[in-house]
C-alpha atoms as a PDB file:
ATOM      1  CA  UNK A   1       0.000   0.000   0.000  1.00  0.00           C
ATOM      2  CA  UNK A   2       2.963   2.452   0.845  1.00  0.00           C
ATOM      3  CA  UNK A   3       3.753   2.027  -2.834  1.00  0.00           C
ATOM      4  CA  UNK A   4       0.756   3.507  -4.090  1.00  0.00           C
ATOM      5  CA  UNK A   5       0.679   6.380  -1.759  1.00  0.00           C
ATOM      6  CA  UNK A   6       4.463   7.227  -4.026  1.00  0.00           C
ATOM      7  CA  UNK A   7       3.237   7.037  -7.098  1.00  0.00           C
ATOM      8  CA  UNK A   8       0.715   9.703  -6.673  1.00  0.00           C
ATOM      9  CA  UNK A   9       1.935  12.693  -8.572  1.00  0.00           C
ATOM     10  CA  UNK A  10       1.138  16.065  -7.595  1.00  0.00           C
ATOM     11  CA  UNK A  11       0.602  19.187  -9.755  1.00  0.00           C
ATOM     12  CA  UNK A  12       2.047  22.231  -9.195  1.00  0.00           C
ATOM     13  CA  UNK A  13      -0.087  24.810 -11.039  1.00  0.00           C
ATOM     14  CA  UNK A  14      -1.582  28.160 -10.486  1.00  0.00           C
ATOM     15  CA  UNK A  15      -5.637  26.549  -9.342  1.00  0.00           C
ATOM     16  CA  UNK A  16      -4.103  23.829  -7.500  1.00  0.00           C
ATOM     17  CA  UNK A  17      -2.115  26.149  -5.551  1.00  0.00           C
ATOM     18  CA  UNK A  18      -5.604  28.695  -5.193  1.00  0.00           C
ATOM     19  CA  UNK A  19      -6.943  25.635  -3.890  1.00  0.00           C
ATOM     20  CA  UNK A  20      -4.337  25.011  -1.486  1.00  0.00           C
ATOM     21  CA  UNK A  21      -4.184  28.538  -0.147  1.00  0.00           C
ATOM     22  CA  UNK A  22      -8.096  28.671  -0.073  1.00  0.00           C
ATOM     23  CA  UNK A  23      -8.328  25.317   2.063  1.00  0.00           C
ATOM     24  CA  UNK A  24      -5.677  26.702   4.643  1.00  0.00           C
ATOM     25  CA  UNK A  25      -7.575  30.261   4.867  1.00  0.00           C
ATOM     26  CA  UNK A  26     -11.117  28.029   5.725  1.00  0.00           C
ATOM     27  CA  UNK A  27      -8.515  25.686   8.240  1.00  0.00           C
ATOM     28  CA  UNK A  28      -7.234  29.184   9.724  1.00  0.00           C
ATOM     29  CA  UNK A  29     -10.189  30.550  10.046  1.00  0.00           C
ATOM     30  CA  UNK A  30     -12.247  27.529  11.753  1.00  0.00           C
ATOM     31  CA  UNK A  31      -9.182  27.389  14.058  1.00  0.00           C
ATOM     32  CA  UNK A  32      -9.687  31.598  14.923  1.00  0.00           C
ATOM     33  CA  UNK A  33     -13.388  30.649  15.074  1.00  0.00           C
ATOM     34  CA  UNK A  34     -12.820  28.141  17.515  1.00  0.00           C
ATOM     35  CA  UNK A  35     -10.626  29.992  19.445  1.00  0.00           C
ATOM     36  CA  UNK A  36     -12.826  32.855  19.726  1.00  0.00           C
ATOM     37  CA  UNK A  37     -15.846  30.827  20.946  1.00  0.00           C
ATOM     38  CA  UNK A  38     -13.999  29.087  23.696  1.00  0.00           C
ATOM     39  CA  UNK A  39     -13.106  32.720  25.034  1.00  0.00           C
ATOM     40  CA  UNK A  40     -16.493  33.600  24.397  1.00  0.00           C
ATOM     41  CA  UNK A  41     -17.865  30.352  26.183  1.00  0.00           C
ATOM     42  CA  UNK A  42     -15.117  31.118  29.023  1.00  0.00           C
ATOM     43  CA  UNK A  43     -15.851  34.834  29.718  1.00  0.00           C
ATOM     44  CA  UNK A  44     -19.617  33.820  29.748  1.00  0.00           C
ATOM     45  CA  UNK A  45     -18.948  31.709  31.936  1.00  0.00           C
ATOM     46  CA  UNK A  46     -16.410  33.947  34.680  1.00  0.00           C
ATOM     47  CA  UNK A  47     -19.588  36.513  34.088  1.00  0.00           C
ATOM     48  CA  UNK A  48     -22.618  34.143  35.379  1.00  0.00           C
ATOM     49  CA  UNK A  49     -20.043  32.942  38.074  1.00  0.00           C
ATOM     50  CA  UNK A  50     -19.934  36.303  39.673  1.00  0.00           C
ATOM     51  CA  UNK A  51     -23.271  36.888  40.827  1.00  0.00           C
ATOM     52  CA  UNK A  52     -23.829  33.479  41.755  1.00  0.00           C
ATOM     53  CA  UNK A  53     -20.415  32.975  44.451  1.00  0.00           C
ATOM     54  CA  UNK A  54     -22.479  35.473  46.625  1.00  0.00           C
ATOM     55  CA  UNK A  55     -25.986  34.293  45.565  1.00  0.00           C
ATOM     56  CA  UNK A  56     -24.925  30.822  47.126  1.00  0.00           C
ATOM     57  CA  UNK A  57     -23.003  32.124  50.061  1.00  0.00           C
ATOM     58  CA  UNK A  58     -26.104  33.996  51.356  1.00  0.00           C
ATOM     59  CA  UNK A  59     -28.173  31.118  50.292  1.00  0.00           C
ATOM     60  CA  UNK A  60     -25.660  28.908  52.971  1.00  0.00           C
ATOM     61  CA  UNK A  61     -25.971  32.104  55.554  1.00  0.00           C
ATOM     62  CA  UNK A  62     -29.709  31.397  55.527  1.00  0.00           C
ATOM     63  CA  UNK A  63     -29.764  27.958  56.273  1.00  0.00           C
ATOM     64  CA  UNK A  64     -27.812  28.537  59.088  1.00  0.00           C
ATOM     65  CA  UNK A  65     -29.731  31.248  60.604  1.00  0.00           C
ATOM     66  CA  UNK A  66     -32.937  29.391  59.895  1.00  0.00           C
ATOM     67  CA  UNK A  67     -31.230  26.379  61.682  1.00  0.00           C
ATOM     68  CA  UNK A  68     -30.315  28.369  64.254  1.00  0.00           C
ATOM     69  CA  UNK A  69     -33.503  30.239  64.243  1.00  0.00           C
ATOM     70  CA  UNK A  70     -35.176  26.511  65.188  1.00  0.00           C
ATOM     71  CA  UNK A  71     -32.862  25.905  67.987  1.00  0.00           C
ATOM     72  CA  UNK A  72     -33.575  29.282  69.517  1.00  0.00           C
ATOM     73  CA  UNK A  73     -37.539  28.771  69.342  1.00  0.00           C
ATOM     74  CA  UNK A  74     -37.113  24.930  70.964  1.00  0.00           C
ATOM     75  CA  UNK A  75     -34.958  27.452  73.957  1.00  0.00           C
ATOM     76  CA  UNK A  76     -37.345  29.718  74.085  1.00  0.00           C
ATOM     77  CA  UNK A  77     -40.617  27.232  74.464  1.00  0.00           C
ATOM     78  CA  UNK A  78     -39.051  25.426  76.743  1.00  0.00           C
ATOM     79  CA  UNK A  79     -37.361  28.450  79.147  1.00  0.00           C
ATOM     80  CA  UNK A  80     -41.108  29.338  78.769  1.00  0.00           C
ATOM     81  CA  UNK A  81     -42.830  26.218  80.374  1.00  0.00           C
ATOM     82  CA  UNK A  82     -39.679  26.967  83.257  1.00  0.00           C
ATOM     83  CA  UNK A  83     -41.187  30.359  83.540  1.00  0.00           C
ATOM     84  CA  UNK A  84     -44.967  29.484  83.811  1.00  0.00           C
ATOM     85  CA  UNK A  85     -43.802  26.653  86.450  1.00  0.00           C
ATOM     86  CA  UNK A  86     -41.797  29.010  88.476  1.00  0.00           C
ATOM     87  CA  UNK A  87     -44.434  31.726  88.273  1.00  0.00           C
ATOM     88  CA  UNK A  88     -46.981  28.763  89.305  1.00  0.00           C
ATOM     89  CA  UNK A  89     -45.362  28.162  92.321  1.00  0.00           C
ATOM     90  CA  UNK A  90     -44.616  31.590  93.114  1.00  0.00           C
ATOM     91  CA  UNK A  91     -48.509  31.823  93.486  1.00  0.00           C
ATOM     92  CA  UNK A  92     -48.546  28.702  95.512  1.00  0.00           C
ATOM     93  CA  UNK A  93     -46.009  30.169  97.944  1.00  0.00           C
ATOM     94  CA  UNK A  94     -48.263  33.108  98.301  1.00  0.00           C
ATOM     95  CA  UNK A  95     -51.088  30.731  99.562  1.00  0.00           C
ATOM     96  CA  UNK A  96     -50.636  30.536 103.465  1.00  0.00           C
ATOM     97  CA  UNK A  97     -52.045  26.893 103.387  1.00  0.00           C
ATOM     98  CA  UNK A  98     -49.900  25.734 100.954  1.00  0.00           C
ATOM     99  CA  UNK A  99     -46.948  27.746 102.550  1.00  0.00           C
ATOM    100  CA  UNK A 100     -47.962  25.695 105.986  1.00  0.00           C
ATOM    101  CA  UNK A 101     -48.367  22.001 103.936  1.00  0.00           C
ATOM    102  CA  UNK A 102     -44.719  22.804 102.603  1.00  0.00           C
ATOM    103  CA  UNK A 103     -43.288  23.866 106.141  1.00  0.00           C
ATOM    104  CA  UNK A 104     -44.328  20.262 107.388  1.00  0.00           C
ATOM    105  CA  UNK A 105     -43.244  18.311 104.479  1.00  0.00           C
ATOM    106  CA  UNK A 106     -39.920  20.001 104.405  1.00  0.00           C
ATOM    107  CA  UNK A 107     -38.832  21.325 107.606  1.00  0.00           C
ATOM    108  CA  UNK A 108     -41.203  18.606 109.563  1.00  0.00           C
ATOM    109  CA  UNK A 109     -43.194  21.502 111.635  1.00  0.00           C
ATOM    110  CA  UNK A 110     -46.049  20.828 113.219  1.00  0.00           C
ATOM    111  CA  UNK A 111     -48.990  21.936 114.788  1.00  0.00           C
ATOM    112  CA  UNK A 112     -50.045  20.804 118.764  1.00  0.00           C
ATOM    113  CA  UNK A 113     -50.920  17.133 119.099  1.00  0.00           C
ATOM    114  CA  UNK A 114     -49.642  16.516 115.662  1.00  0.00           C
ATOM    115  CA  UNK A 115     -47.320  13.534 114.699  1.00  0.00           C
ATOM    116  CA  UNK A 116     -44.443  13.559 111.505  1.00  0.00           C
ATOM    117  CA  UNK A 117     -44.030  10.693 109.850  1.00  0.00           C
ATOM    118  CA  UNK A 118     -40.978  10.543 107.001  1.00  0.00           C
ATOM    119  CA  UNK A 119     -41.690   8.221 104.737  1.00  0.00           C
ATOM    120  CA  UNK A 120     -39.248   8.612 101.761  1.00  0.00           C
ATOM    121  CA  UNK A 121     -35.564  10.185 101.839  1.00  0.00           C
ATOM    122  CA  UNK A 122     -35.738  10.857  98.470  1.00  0.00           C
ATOM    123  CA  UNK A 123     -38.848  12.479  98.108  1.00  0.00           C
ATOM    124  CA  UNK A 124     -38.503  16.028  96.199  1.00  0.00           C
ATOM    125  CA  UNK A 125     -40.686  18.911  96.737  1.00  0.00           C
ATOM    126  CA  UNK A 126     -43.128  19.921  93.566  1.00  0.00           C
ATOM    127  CA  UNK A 127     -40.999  23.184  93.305  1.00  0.00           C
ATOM    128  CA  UNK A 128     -37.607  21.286  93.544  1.00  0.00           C
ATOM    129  CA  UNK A 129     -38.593  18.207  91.278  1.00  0.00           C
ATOM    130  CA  UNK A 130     -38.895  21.135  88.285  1.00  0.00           C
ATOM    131  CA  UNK A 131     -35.916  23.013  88.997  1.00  0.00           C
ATOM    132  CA  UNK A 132     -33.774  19.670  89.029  1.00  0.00           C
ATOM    133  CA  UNK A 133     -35.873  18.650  85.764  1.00  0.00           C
ATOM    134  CA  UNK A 134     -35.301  22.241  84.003  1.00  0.00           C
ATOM    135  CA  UNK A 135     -31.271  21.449  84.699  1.00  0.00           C
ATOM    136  CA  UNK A 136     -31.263  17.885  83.603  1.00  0.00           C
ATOM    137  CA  UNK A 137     -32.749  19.175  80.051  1.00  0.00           C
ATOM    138  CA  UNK A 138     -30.085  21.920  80.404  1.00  0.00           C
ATOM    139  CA  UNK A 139     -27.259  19.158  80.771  1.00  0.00           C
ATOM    140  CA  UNK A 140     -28.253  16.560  78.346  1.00  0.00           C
ATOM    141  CA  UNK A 141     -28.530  19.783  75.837  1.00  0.00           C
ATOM    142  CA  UNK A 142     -24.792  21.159  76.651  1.00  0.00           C
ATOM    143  CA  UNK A 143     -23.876  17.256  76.124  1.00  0.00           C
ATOM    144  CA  UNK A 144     -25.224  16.342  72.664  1.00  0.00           C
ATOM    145  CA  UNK A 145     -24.229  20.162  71.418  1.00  0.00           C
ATOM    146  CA  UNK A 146     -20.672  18.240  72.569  1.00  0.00           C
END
């Protein structure tokens, strides 16, 4: 095969080399056309990318504030319920009775020809059983935050 690529004879006149020069204009040109698309294609490109760096950083910014937007409303309900049982029993300390049912229970006072009986060492007040509760939550939080 090699031998009939030799015996191929080429002419060297003025149309064949017209034709010659016209195919290597078209090859020079597809090669600046090509050329100037991929700038094109690349300065497109750097132009959409710099609006949208910032678009998608405040995008991220939001999802964190909205995360951390839940977390504070979960704090804030339940700091709430602390509040409405602290203010509960700050009524319930302004009731004598109760003041007097909570003097015997705690500080086993009593009135004449009564008897105190203890019958549980670990028993926690109402008022006491929330505040350790309210600080349990508070721990467990710190510790899966961890």
């Amino acid at each position: 095969m090699s031998k009939s690529l030799n015996n191929v004879t080429h002419l060297n006149n003025q149309y064949i080399s017209e034709f010659n020069y016209q195919q290597k204009l078209k090859q020079q040109r597809k090669k600046h056309l090509r050329r100037r698309m991929i700038f094109i294609l690349i300065v497109g490109f750097v132009i959409l990318l710099i609006p949208t760096v910032p678009l998608v950083r405040n995008y991220l910014s939001v999802k964190n504030f909205e995360a951390e937007k839940v977390e504070a409303t979960e704090q804030l309900a339940e700091l709430e319920e602390y509040q409405d049982n602290l203010e509960y029993y700050i009524d319930l300390l302004n009731d004598d009775e109760y003041v007097a049912k909570l003097a015997r229970s705690e500080y086993y006072l009593s009135q004449d020809d009564e008897v105190v009986f203890n019958l549980s060492e670990s028993y926690l007040p109402d008022h006491q059983r929330v505040i350790e509760e309210f600080h349990e939550k508070q721990a467990k939080a710190a510790e899966d935050e961890s």
